[in-house]
N, C-alpha and C. Protein backbone atom coordinates (compact mmCIF):
# COMPACT_ATOMS: atom_id res chain seq x y z
N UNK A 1 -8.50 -1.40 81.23
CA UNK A 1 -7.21 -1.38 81.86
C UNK A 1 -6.09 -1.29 80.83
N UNK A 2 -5.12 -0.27 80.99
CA UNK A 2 -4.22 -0.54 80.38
C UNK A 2 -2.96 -1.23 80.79
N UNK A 3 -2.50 -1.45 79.63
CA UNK A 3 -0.91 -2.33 79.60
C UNK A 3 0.25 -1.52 79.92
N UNK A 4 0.52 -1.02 80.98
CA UNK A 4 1.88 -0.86 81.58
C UNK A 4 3.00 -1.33 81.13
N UNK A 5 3.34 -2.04 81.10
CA UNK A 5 4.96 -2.87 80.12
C UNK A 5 4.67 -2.30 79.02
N UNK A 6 3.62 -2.35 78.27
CA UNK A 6 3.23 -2.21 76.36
C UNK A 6 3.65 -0.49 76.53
N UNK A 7 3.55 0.24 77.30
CA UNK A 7 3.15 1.34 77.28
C UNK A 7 5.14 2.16 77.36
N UNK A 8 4.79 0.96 78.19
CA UNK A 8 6.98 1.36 78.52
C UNK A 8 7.66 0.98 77.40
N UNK A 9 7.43 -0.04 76.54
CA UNK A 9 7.82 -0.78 75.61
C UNK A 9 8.02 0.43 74.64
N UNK A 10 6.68 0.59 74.38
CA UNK A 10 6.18 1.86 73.37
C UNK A 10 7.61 2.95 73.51
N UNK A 11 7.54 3.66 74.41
CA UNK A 11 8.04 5.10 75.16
C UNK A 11 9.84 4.58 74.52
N UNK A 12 9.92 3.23 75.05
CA UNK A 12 11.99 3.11 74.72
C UNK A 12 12.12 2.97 73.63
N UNK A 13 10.89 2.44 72.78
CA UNK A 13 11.19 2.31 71.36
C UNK A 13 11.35 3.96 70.61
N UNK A 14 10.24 4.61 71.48
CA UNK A 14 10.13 5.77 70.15
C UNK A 14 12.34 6.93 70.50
N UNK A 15 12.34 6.18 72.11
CA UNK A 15 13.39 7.29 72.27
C UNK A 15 14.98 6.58 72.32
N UNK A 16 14.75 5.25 71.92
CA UNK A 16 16.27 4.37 71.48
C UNK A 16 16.91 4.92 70.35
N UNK A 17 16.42 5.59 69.21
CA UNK A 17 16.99 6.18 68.02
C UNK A 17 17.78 7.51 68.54
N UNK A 18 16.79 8.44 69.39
CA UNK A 18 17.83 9.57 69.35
C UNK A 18 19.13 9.05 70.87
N UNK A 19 18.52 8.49 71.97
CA UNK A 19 19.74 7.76 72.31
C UNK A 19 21.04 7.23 71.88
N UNK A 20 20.75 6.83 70.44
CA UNK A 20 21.96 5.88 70.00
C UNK A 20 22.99 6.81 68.95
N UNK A 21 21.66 7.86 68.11
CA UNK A 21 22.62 8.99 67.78
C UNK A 21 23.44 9.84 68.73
N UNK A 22 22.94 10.06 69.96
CA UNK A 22 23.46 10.79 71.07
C UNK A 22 25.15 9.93 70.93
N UNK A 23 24.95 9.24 71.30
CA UNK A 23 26.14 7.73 72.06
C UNK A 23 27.15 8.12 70.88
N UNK A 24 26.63 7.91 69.13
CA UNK A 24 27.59 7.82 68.86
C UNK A 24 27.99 9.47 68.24
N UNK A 25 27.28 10.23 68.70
CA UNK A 25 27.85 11.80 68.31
C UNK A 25 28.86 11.87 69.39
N UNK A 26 28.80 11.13 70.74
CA UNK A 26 29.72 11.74 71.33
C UNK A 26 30.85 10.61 71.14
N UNK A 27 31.06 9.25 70.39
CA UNK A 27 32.04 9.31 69.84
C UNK A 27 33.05 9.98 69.18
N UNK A 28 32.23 10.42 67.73
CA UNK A 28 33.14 11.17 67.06
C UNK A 28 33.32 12.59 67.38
N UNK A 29 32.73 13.35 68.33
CA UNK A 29 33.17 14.48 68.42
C UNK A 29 34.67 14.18 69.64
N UNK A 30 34.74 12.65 70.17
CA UNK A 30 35.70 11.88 70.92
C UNK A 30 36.92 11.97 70.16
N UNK A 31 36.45 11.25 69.18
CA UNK A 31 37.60 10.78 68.05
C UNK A 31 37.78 12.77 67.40
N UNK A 32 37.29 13.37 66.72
CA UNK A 32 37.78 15.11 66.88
C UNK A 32 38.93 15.50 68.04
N UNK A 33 38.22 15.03 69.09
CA UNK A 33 38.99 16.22 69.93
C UNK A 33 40.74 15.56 69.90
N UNK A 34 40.41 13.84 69.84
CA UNK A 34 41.33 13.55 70.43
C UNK A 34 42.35 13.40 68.77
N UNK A 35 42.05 13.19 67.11
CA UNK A 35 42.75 13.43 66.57
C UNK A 35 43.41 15.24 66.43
N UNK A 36 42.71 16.33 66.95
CA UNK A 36 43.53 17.56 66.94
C UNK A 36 44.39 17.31 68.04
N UNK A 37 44.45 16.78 68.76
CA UNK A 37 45.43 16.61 70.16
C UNK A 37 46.71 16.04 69.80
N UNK A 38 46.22 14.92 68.56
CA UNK A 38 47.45 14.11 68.06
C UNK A 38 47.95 15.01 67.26
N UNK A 39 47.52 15.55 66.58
CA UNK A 39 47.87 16.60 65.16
C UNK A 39 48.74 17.74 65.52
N UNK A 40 48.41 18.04 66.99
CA UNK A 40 49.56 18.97 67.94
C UNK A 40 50.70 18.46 68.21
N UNK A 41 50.54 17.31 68.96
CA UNK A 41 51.64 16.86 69.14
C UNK A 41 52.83 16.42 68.12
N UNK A 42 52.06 16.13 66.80
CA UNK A 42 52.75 15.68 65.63
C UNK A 42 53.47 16.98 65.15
N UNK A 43 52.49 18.21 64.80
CA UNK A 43 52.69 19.58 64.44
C UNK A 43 54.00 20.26 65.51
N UNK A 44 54.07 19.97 66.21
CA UNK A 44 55.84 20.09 67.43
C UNK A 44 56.61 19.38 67.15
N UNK A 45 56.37 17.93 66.88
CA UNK A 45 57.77 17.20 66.19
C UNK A 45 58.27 17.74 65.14
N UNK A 46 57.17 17.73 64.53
CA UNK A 46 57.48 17.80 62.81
C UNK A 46 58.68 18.93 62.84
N UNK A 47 57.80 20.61 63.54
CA UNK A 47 59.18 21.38 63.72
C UNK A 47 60.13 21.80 63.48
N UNK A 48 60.32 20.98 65.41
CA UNK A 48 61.18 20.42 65.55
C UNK A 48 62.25 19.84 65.11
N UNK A 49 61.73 18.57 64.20
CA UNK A 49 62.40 18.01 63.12
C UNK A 49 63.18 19.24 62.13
N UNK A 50 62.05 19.65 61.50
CA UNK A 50 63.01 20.71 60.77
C UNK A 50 64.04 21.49 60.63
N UNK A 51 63.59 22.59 62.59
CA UNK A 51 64.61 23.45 62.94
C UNK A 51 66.18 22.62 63.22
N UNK A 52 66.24 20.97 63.30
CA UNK A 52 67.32 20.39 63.27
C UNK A 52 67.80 19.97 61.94
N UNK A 53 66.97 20.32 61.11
CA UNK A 53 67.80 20.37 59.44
C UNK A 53 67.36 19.50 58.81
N UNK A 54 66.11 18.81 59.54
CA UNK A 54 65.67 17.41 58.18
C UNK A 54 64.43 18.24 56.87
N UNK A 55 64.94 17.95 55.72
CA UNK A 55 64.43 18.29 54.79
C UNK A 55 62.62 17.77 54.59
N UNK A 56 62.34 18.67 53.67
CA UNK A 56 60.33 18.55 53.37
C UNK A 56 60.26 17.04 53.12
N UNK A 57 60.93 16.81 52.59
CA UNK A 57 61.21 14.70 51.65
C UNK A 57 61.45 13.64 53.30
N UNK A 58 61.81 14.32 53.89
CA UNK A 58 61.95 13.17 55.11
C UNK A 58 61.01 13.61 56.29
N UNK A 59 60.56 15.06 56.33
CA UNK A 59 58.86 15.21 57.11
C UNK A 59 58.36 14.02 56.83
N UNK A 60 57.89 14.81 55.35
CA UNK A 60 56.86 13.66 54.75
C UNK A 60 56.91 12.11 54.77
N UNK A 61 58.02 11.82 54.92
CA UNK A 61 58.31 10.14 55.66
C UNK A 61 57.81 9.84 56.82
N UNK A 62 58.32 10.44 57.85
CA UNK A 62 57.77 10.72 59.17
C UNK A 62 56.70 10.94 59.24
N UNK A 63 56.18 11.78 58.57
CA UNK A 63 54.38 11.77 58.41
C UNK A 63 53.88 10.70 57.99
N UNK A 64 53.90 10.47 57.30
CA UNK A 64 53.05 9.04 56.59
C UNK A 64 53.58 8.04 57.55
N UNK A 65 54.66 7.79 58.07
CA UNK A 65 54.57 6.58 59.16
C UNK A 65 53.75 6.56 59.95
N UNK A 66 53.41 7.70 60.68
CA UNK A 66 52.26 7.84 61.64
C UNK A 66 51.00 7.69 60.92
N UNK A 67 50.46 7.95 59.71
CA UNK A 67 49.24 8.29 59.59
C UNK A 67 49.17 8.31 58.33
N UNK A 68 48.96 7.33 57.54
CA UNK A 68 48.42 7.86 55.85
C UNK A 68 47.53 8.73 55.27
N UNK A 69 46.80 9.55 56.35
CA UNK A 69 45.80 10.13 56.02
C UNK A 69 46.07 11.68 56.51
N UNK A 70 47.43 12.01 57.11
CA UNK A 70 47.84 13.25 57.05
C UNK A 70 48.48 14.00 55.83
N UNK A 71 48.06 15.67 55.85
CA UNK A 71 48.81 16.35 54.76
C UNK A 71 49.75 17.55 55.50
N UNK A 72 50.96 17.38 54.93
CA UNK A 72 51.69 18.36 55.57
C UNK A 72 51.93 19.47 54.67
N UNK A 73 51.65 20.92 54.54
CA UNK A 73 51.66 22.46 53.62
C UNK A 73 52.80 22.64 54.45
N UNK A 74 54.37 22.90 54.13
CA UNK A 74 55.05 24.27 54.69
C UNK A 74 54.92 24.94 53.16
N UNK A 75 55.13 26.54 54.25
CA UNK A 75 54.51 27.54 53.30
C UNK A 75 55.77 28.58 54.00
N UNK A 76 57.00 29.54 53.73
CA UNK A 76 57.16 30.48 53.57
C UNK A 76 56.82 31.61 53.13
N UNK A 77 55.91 32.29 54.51
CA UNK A 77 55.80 33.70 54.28
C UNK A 77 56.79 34.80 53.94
N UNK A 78 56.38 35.78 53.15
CA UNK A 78 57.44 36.99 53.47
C UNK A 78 59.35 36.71 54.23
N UNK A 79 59.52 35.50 53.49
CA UNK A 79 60.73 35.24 54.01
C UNK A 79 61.29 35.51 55.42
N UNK A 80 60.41 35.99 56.27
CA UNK A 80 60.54 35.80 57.35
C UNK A 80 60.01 34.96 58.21
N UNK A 81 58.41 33.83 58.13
CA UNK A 81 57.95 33.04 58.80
C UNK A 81 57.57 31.54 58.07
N UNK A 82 57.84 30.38 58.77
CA UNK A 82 57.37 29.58 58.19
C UNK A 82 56.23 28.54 58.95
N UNK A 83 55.30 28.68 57.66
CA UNK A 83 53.69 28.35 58.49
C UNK A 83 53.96 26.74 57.91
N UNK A 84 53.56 25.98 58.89
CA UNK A 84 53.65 24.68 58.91
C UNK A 84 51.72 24.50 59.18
N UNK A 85 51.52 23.71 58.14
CA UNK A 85 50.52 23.40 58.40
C UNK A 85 49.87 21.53 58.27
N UNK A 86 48.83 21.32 59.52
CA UNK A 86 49.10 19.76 59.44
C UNK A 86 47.52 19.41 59.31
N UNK A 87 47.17 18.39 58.09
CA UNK A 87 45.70 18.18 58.33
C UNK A 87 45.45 17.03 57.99
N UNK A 88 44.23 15.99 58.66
CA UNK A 88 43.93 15.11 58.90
C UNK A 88 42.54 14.56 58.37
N UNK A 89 41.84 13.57 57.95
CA UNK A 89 40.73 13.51 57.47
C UNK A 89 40.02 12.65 58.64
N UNK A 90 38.36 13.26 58.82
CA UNK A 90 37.91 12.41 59.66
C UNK A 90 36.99 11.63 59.10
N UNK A 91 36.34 10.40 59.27
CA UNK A 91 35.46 9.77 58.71
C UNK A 91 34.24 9.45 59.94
N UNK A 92 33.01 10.40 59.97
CA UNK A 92 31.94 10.14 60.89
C UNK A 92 31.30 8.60 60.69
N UNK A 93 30.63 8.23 62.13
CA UNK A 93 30.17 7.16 62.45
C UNK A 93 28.49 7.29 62.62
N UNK A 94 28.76 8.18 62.71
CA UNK A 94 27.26 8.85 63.30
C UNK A 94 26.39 9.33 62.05
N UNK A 95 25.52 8.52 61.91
CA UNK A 95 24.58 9.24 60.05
C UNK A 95 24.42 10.64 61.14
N UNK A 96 23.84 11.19 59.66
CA UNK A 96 23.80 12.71 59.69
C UNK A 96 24.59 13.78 60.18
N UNK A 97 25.55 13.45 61.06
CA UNK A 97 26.34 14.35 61.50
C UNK A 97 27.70 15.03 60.49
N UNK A 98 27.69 14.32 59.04
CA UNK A 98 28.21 14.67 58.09
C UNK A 98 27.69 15.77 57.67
N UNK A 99 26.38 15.57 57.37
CA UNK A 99 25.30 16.77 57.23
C UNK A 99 26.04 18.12 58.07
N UNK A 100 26.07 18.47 58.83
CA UNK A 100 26.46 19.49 59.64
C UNK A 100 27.92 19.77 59.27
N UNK A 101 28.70 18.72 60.14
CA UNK A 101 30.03 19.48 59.69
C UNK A 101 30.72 18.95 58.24
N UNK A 102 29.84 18.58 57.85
CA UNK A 102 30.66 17.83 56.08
C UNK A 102 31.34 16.89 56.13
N UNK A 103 31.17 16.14 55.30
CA UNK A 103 31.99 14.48 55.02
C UNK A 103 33.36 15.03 54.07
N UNK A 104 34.31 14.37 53.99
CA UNK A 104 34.79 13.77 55.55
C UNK A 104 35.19 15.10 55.99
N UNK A 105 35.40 15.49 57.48
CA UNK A 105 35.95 16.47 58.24
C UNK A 105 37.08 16.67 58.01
N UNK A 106 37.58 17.38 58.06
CA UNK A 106 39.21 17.86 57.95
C UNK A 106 39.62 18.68 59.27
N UNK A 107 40.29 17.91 60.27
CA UNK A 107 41.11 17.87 61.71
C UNK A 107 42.33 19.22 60.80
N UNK A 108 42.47 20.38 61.43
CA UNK A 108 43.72 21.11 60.87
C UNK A 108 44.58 21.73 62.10
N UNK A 109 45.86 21.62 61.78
CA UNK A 109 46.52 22.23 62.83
C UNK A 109 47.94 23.06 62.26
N UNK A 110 47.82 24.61 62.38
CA UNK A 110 48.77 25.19 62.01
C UNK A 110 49.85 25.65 63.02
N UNK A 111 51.16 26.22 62.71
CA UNK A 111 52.02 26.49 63.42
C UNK A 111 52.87 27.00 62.25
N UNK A 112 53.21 28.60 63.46
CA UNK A 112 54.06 29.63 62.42
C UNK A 112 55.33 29.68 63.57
N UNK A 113 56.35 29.55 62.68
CA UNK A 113 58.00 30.06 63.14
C UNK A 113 58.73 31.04 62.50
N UNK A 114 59.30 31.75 63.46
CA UNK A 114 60.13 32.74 62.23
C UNK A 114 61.37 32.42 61.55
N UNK A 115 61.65 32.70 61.05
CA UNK A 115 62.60 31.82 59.87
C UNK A 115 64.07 32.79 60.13
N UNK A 116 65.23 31.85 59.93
CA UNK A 116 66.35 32.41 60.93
C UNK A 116 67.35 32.43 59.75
């Protein structure tokens, strides 16, 4: 006769590991979606900010209040556009999933204006 419980026991043990990687991959692909969401919304202030005349030295204030771990690139193209670019570092929770998309991730969010 066999052991029924031992047998169930067996079965949750061998499949609790990829369960728990599951759980926390869909954390951080959580924490992804939802720091590019912030990085948008920041990437419209920021702007914003600008097209009302605040200089690169007081972005960058405004940036770092929100987030020590943001980098802000403006970049003038061809004197006609300016590419604002906003990026963020992610730090995975999940072993191995660095493996794939690389430690740490880098969240990026650009935005081009034409320059007046």
């Amino acid at each position: 006769m066999l052991n029924k419980k031992g047998q169930a026991l067996v079965e949750f043990i061998i499949i609790l590991p990829v369960l728990i990687m599951l759980f926390f991959g869909a954390i951080d692909f959580g924490r992804i979606i939802l720091r590019q969401n912030e990085l948008e919304n920041l990437t419209g202030n920021i702007v914003d900010l600008y097209q009302e005349g605040k200089t690169y030295e007081e972005l960058e204030k405004i940036l770092k209040e929100n987030n020590e771990n943001n980098t802000l690139k403006v970049t003038n193209k061809d004197n006609k556009y300016i590419e604002f670019s906003l990026e963020s570092k992610i730090n995975f929770i999940t072993p191995g999933l660095s493996k794939i998309l690389g430690e740490p991730y880098y969240a990026k969010i650009t935005r081009v204006i034409y320059y007046e």
